[in-house]
C-alpha atoms as a PDB file:
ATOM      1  CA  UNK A   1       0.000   0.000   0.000  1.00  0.00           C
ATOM      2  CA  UNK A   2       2.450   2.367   1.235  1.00  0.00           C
ATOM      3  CA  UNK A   3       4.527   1.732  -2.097  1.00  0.00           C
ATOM      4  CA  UNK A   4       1.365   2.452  -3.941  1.00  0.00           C
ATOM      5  CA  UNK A   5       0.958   5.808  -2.487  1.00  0.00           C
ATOM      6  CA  UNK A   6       4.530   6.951  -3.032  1.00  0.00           C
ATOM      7  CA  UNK A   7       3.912   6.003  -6.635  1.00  0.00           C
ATOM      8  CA  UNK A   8       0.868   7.656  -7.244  1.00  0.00           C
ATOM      9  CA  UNK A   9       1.947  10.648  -5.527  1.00  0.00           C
ATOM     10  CA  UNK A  10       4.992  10.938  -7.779  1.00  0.00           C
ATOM     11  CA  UNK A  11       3.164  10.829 -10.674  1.00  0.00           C
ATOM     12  CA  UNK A  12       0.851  13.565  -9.612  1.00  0.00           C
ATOM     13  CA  UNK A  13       4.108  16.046  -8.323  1.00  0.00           C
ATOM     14  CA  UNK A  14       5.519  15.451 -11.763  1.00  0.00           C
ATOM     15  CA  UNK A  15       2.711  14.907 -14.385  1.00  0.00           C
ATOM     16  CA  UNK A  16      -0.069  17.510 -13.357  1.00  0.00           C
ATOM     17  CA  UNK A  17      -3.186  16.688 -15.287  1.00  0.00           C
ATOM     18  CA  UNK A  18      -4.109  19.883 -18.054  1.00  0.00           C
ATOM     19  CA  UNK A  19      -7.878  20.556 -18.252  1.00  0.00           C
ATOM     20  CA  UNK A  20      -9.607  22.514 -15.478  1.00  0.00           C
ATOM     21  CA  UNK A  21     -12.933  21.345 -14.879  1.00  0.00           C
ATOM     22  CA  UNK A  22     -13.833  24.877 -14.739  1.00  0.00           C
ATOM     23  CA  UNK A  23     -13.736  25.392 -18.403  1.00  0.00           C
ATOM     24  CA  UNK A  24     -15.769  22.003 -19.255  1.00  0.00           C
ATOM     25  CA  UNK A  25     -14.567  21.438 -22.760  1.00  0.00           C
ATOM     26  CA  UNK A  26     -15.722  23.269 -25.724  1.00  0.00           C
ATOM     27  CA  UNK A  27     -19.077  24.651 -25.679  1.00  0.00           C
ATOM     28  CA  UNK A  28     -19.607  22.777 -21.808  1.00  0.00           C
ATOM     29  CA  UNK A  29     -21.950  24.587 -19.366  1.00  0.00           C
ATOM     30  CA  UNK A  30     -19.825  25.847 -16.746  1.00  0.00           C
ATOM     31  CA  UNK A  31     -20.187  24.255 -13.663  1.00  0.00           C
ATOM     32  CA  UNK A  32     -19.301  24.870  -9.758  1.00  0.00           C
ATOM     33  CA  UNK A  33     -16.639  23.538  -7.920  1.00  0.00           C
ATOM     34  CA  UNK A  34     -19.266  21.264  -6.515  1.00  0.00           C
ATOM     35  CA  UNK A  35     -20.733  20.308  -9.370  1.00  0.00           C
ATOM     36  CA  UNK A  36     -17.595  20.003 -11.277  1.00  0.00           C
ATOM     37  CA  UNK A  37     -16.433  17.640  -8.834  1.00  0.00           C
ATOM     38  CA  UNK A  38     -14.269  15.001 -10.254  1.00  0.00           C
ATOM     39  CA  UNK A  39     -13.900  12.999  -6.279  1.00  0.00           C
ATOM     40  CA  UNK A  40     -15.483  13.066  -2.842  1.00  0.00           C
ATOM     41  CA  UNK A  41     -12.733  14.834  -0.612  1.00  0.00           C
ATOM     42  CA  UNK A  42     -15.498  15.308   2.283  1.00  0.00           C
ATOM     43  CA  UNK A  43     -15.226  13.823   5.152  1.00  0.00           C
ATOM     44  CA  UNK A  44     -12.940  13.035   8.124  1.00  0.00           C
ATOM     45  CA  UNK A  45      -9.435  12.283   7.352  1.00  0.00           C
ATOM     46  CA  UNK A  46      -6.500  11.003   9.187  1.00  0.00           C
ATOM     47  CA  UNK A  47      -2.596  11.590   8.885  1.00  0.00           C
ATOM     48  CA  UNK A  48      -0.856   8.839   7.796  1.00  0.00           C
ATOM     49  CA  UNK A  49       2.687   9.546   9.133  1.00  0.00           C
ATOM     50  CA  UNK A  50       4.847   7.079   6.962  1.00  0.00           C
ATOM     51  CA  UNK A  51       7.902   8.917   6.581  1.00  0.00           C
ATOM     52  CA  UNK A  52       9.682  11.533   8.011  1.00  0.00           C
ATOM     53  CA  UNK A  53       8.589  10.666  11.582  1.00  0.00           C
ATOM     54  CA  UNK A  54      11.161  12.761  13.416  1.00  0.00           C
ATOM     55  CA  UNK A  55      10.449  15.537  11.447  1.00  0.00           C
ATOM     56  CA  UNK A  56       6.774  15.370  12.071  1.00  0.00           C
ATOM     57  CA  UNK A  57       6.098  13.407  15.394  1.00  0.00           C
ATOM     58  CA  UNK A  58       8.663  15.822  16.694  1.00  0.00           C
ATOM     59  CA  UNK A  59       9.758  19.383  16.930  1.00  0.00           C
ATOM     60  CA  UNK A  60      13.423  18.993  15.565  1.00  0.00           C
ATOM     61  CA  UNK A  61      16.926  20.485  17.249  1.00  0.00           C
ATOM     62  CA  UNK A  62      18.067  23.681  15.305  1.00  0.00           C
ATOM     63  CA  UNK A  63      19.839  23.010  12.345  1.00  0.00           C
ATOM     64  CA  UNK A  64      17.839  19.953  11.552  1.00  0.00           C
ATOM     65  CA  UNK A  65      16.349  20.313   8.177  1.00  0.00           C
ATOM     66  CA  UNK A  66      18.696  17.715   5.471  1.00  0.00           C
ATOM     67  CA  UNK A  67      16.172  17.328   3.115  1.00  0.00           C
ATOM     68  CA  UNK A  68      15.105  21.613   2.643  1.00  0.00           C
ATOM     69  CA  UNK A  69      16.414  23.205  -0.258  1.00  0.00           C
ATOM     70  CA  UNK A  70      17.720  26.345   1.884  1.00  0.00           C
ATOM     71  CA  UNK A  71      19.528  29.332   0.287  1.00  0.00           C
ATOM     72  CA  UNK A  72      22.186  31.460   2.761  1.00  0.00           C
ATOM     73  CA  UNK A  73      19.391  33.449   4.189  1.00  0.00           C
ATOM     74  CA  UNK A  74      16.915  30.723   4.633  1.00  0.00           C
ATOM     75  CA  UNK A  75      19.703  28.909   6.456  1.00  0.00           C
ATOM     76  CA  UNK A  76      21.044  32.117   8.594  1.00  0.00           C
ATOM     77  CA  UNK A  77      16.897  32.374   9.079  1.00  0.00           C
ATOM     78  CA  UNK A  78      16.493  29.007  10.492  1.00  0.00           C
ATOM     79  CA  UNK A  79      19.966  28.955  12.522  1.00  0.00           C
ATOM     80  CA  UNK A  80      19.215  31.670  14.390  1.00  0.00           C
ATOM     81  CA  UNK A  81      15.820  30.064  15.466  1.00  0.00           C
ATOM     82  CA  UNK A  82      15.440  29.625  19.415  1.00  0.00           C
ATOM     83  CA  UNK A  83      12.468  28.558  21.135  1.00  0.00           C
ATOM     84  CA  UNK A  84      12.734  29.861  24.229  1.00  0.00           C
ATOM     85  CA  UNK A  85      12.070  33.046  22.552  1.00  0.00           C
ATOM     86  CA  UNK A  86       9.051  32.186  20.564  1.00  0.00           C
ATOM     87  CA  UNK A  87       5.671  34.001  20.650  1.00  0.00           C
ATOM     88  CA  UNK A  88       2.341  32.499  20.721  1.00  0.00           C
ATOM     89  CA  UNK A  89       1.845  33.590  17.112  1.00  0.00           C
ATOM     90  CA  UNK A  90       5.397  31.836  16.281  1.00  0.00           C
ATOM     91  CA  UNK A  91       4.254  29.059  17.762  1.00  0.00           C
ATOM     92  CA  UNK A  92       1.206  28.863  15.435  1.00  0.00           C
ATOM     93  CA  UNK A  93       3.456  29.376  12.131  1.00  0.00           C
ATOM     94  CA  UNK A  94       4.284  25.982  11.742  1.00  0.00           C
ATOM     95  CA  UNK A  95       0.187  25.920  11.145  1.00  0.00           C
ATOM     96  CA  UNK A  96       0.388  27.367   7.719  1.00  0.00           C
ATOM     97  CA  UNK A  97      -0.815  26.809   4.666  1.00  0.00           C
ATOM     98  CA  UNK A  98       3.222  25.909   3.726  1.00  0.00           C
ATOM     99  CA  UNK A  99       3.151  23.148   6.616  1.00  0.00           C
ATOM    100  CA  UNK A 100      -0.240  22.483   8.125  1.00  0.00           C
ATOM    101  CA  UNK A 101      -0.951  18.727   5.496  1.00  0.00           C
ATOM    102  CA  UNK A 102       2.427  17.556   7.278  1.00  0.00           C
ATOM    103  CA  UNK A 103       1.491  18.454  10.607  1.00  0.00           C
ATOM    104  CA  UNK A 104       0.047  15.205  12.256  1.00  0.00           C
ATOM    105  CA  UNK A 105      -3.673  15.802  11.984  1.00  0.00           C
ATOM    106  CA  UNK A 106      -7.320  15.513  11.416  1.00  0.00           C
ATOM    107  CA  UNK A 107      -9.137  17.319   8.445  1.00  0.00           C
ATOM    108  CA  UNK A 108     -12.793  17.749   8.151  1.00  0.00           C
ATOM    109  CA  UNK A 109     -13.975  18.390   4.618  1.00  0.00           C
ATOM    110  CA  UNK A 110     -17.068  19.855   3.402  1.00  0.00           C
ATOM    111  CA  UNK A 111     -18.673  22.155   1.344  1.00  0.00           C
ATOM    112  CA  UNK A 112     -18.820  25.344   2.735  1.00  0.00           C
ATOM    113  CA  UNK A 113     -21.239  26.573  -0.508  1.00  0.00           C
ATOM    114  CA  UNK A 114     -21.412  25.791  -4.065  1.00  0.00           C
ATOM    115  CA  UNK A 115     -17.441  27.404  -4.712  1.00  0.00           C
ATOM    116  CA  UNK A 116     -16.082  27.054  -1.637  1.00  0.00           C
ATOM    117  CA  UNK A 117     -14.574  23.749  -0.301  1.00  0.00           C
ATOM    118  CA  UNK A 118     -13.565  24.318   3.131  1.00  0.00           C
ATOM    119  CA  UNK A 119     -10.584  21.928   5.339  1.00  0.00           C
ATOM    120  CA  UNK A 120     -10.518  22.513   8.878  1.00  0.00           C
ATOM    121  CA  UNK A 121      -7.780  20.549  11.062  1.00  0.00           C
ATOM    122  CA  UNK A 122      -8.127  19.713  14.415  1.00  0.00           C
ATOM    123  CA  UNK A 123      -4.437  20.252  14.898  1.00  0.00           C
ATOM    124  CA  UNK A 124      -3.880  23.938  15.336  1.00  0.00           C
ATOM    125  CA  UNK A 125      -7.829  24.725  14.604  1.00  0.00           C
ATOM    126  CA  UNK A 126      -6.880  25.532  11.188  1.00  0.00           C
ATOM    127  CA  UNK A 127      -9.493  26.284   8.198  1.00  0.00           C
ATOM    128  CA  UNK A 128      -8.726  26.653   5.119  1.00  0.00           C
ATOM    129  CA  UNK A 129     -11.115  27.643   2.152  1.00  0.00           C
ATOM    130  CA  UNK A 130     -10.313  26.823  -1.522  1.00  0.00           C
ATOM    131  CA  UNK A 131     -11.995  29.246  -3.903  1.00  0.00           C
ATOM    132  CA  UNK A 132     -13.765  27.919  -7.022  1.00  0.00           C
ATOM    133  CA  UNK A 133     -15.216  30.781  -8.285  1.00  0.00           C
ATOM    134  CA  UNK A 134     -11.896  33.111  -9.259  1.00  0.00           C
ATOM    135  CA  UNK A 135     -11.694  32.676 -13.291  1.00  0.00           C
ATOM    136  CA  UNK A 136      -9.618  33.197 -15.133  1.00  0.00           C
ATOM    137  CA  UNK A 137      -7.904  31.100 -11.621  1.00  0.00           C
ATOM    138  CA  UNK A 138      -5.359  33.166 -10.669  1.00  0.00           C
ATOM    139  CA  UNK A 139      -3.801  33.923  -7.120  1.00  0.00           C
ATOM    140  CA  UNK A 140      -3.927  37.272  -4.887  1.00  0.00           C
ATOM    141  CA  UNK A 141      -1.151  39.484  -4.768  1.00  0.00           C
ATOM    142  CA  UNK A 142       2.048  38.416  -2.398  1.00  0.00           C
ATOM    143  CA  UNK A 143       1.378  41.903  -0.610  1.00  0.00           C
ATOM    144  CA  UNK A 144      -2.065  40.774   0.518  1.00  0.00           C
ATOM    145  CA  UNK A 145      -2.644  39.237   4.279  1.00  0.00           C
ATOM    146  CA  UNK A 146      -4.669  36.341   4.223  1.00  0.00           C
ATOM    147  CA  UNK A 147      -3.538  34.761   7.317  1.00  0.00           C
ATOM    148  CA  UNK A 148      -2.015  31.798   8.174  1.00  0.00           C
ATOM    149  CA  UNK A 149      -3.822  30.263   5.461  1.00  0.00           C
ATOM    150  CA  UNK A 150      -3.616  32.715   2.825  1.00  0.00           C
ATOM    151  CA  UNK A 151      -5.995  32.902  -0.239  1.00  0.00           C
ATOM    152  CA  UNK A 152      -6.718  29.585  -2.409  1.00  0.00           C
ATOM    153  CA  UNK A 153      -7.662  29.250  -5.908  1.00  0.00           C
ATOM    154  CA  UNK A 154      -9.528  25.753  -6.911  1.00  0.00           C
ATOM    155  CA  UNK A 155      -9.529  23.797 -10.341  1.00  0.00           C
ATOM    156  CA  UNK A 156     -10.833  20.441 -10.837  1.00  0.00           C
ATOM    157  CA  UNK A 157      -8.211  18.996 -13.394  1.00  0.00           C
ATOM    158  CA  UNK A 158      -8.477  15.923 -15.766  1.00  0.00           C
ATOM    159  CA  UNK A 159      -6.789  13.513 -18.103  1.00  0.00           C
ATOM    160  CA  UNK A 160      -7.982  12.048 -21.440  1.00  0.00           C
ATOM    161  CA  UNK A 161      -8.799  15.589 -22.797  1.00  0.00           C
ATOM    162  CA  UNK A 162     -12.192  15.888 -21.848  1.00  0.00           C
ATOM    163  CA  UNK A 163     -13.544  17.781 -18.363  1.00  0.00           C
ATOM    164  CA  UNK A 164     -17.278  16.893 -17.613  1.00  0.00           C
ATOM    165  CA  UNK A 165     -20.460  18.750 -18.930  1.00  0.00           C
ATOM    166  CA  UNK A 166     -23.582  20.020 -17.282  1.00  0.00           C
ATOM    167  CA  UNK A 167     -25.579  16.697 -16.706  1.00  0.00           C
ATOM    168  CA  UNK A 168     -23.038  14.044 -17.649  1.00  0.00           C
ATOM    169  CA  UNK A 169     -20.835  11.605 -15.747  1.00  0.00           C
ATOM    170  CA  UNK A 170     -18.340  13.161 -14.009  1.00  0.00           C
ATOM    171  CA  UNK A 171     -14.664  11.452 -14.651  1.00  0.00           C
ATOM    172  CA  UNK A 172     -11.516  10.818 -12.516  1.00  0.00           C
ATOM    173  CA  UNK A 173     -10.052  13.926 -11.374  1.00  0.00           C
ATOM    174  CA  UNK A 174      -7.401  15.904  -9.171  1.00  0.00           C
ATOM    175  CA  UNK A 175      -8.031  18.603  -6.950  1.00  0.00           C
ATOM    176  CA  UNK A 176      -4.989  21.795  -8.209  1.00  0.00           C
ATOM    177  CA  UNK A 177      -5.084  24.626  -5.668  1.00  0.00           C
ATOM    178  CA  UNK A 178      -2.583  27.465  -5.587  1.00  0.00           C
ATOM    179  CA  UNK A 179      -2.539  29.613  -2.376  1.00  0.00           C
ATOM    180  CA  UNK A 180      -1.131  33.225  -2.025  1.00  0.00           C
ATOM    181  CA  UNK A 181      -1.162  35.721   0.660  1.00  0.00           C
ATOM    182  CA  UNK A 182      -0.009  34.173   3.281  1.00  0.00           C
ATOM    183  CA  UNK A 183       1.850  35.149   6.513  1.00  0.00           C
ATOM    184  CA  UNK A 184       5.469  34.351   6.751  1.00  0.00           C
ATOM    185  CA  UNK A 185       5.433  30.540   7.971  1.00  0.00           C
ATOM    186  CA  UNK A 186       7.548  27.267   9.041  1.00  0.00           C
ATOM    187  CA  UNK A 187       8.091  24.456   6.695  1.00  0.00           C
ATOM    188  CA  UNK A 188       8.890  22.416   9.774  1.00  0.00           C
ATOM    189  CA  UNK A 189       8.818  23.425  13.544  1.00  0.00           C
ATOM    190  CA  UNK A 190      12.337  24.118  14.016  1.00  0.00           C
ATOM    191  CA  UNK A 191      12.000  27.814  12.362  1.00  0.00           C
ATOM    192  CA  UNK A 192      12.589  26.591   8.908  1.00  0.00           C
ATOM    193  CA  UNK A 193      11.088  29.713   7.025  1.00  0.00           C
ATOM    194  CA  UNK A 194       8.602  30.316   4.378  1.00  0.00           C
ATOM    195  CA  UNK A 195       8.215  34.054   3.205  1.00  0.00           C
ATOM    196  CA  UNK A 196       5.087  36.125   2.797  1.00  0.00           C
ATOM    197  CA  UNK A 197       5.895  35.978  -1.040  1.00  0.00           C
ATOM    198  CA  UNK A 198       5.856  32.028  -1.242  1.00  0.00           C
ATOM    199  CA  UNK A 199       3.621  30.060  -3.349  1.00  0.00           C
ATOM    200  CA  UNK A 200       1.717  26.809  -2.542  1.00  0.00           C
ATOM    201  CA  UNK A 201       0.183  24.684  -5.319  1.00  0.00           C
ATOM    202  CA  UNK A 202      -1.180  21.657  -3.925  1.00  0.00           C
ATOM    203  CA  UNK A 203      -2.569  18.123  -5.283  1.00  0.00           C
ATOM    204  CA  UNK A 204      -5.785  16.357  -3.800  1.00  0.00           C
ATOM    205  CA  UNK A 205      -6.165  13.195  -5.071  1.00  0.00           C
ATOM    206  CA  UNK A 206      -8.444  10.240  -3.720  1.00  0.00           C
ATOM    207  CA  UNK A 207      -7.460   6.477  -3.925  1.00  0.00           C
ATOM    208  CA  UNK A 208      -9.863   4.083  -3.111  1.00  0.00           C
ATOM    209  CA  UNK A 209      -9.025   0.584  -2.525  1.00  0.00           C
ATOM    210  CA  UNK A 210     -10.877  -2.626  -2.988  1.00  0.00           C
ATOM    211  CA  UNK A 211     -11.968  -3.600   0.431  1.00  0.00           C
ATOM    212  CA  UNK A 212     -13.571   0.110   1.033  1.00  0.00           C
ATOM    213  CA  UNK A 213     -10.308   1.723   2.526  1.00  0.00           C
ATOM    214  CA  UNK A 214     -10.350   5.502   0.482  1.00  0.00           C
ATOM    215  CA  UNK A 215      -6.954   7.207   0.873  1.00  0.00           C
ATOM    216  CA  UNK A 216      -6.125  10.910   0.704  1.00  0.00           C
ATOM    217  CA  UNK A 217      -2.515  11.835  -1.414  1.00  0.00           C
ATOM    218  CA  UNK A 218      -1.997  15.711  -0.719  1.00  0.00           C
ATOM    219  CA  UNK A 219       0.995  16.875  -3.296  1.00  0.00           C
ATOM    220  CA  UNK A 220       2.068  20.024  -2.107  1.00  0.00           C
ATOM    221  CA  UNK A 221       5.145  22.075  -4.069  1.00  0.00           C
ATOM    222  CA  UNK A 222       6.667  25.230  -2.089  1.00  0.00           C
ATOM    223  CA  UNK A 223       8.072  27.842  -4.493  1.00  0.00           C
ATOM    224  CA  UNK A 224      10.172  30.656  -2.697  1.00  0.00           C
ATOM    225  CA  UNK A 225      13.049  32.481  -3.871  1.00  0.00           C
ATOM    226  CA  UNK A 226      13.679  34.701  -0.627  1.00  0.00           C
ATOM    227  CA  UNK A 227      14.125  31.161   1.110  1.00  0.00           C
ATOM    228  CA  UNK A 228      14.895  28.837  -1.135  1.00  0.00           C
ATOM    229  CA  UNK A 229      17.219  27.664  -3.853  1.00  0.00           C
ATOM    230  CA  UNK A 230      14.433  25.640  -5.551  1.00  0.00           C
ATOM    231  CA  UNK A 231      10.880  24.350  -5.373  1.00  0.00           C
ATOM    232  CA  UNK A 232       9.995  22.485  -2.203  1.00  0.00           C
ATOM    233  CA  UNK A 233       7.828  19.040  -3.145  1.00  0.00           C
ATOM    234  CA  UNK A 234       6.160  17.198  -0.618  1.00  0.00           C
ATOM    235  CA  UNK A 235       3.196  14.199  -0.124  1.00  0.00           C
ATOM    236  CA  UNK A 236       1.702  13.729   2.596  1.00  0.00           C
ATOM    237  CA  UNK A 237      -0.934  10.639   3.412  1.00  0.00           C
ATOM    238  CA  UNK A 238      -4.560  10.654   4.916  1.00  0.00           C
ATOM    239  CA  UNK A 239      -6.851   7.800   5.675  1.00  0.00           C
ATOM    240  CA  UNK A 240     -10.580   8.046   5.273  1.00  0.00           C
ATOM    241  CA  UNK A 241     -12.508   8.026   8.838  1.00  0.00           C
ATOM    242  CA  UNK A 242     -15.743   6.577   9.068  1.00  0.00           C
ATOM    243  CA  UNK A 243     -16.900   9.471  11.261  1.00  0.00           C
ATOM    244  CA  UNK A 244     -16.117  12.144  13.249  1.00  0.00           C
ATOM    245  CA  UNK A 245     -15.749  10.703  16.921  1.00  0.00           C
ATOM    246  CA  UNK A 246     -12.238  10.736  16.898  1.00  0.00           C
ATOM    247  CA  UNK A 247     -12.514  15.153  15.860  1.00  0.00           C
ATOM    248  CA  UNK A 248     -10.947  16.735  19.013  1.00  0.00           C
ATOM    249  CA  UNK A 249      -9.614  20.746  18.057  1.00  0.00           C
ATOM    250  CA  UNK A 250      -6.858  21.580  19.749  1.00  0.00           C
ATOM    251  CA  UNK A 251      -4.899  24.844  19.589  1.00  0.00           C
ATOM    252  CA  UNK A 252      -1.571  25.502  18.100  1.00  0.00           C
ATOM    253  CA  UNK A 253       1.476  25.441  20.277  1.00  0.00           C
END
């Protein structure tokens, strides 16, 4: 299973599908990001920590980040990180939209209308909302403050050339969002930094397996040149819940 998921999630980091759901195809009623959906991402979801335990599980010592593609500042940045100096709102930056699918976690996903899908997390009491209705789909200016979270943009994208049309079947699809906006952030807990200016585009894509098990592969890519020396790529794993008894909030810290 496990090799499964690092497979698929490969494919999508590498291979983004090309026709937003949005559009329809030629001559295609346009539909909402409900309507348009290509998978059911509702729900209650649970991490899947399969790799990078120590990274995750744990906050880190300073210095620890092997696998970050750093430039000198975002290195000077995160060396000079030191806990017992941290705010509550530093605390919470590891929270953001940058970080927040690797923190160990719940999601909750619903609908919060017609073009907005919303993900809360009960790690952190995080929401995020991805936007459906923005077309052409752009994202917000760097300069705007949209939180931890930022501002999203949602496409539904698809393969095979063809997007679905008012009142027909709806085929295979990923979820593409691209967030902007956001406040300056941790990639990991240890102070590893993500600037105002960065951008997040993000996979969702749904796997479900044959004995009813429905799997959650979130394909996040960091791009952020005050920071970094490259894009960032990153998958992280959820498992379907049946319900939400095991939904307990609890503030970032």
């Amino acid at each position: 299973m496990k090799r499964a998921l690092v497979a698929i999630a490969a494919l999508i980091a590498v291979a983004p599908l090309v026709l937003h759901a949005q559009r329809g195809g030629r001559g295609a009623a346009t539909l909402t990001g409900q309507a348009g959906a290509g998978e059911d991402l509702t729900g209650y979801w649970v991490s899947l920590v399969t790799e990078d335990w120590r990274w995750r599980m744990l906050t880190p010592p300073k210095g620890d980040y092997p696998s970050i593609p750093l430039n000198a500042e975002g290195r000077r940045v995160a060396d000079g990180w030191d806990p017992a100096k941290e705010t509550a709102d530093d605390r919470c930056k590891a929270y953001g939209a940058g970080n927040i699918m690797r923190v160990p976690t719940r999601l909750h996903v619903t609908w919060d209308n017609e073009n907005t899908l919303k993900v809360e997390t009960d790690a952190g009491q995080q929401t995020r909302r991805f936007d459906f209705s923005q077309r052409p789909p752009v994202a917000i200016a760097s300069a705007s403050d949209g939180g931890l979270q930022g501002v999203s943009v949602a496409t539904w994208e698809y393969g095979g050339g063809r997007g679905p049309r008012a009142g027909g079947p709806v085929p295979t699809a990923q979820l593409k969002v691209v967030t902007t906006g956001m406040r300056p952030g941790y990639l990991q807990r240890n102070g590893v930094p993500y600037s105002g200016n960065a951008v997040v585009t993000e996979y969702f894509s749904r796997v479900d397996e044959p004995n009813g098990d429905a799997y959650l592969i979130v394909t996040a890519i960091v791009e952020d040149p005050q920071y970094l020396n490259t894009r960032y790529a990153r998958s992280s794993h959820f498992k379907r819940e049946p319900d939400g008894s095991k939904w307990k909030p609890s503030p970032c810290e």
